[in-house]
Protein backbone atom coordinates (compact mmCIF):
# COMPACT_ATOMS: atom_id res chain seq x y z
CA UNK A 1 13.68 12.84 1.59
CA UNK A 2 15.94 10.05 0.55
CA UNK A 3 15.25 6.37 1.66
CA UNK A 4 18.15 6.41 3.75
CA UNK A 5 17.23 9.78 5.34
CA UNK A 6 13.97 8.40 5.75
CA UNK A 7 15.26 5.33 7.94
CA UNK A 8 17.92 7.51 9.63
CA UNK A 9 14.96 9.86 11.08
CA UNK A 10 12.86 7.21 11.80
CA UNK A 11 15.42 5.61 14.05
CA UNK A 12 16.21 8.68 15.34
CA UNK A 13 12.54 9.51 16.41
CA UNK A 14 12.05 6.07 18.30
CA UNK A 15 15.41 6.40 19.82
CA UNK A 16 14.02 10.19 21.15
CA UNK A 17 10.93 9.56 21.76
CA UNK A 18 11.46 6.61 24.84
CA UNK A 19 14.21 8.67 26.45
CA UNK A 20 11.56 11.36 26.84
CA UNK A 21 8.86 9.27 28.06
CA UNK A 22 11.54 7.59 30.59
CA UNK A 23 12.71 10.97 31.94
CA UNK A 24 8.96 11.99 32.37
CA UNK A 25 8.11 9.04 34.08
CA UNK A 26 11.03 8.96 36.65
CA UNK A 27 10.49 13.16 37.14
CA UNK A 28 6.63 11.40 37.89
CA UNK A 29 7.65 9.02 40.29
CA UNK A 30 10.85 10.90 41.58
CA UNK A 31 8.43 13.98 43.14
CA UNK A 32 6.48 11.88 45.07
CA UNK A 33 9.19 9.90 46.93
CA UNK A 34 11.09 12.32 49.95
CA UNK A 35 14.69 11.60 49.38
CA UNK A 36 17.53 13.31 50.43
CA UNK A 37 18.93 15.57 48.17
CA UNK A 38 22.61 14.02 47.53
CA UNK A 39 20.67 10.85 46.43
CA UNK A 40 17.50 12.85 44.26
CA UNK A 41 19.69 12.90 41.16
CA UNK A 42 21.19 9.09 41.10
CA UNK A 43 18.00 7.79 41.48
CA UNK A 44 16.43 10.55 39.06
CA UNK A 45 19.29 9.00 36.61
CA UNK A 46 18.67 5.32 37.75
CA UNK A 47 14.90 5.76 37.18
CA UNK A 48 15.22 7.22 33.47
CA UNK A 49 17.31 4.60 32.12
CA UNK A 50 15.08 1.48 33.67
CA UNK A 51 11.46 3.48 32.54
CA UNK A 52 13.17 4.01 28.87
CA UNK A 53 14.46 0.55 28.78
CA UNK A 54 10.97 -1.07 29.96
CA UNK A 55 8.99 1.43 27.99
CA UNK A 56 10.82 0.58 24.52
CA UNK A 57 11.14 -2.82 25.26
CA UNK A 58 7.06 -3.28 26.06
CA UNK A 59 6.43 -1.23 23.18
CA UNK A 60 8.33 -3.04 20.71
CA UNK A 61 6.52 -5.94 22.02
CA UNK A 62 3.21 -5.19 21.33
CA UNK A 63 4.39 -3.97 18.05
CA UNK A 64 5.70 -7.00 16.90
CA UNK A 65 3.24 -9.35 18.63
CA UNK A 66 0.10 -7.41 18.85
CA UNK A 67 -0.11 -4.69 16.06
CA UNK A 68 2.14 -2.83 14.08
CA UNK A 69 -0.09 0.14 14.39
CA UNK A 70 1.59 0.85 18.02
CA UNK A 71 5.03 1.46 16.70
CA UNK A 72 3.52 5.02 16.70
CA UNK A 73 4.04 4.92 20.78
CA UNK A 74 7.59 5.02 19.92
CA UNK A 75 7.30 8.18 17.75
CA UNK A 76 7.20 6.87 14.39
CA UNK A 77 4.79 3.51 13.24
CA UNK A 78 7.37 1.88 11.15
CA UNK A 79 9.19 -0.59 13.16
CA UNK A 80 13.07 -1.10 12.52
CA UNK A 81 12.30 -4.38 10.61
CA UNK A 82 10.34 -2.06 7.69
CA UNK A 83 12.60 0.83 7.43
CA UNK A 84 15.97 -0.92 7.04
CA UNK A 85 15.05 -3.55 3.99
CA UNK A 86 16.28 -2.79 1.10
CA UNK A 87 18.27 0.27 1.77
CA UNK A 88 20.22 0.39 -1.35
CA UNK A 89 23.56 0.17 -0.34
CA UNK A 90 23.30 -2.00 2.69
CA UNK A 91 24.87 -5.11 1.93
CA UNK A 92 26.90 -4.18 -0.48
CA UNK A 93 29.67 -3.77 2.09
CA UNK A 94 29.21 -6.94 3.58
């Protein structure tokens, strides 16, 4: 695999992996709360995109302030910072 493919995938995977642990989380939380049914899927929606925004957000902050090593909660251990330097190619454009 290419370096770029490499850093393509990676971002991929930690863009993947918090949407998924969001939409877990707010099923989790959505199944214990009695709602009525016209309003189940707005807060189902509303609940994803706050866990996945929280969850990646925490995450990247223990990765850059704690330990790299917990990048791997967001799929992949390499944080953004590692797998975009040096990309050949990258600033030639700019």
């Amino acid at each position: 695999m290419t370096e770029t493919a490499s850093a393509l995938w990676a971002s991929i995977v930690r863009t993947i992996v918090p949407l998924i642990v969001g939409g877990v989380l707010s099923l989790a939380v959505a199944i214990n709360v009695p709602l009525d049914p016209e309003f189940e899927p707005l807060l189902t929606a509303l609940l994803t995109a706050a866990l996945t925004g929280l969850y990646y957000v925490a995450v990247r902050l223990f990765e850059t302030y704690i330990s790299p090593k917990l990048g791997w909660l967001l799929g992949y251990a390499k944080s953004p910072d590692s797998y975009s330097r040096d990309v050949p190619g990258k600033h030639e454009a700019e």
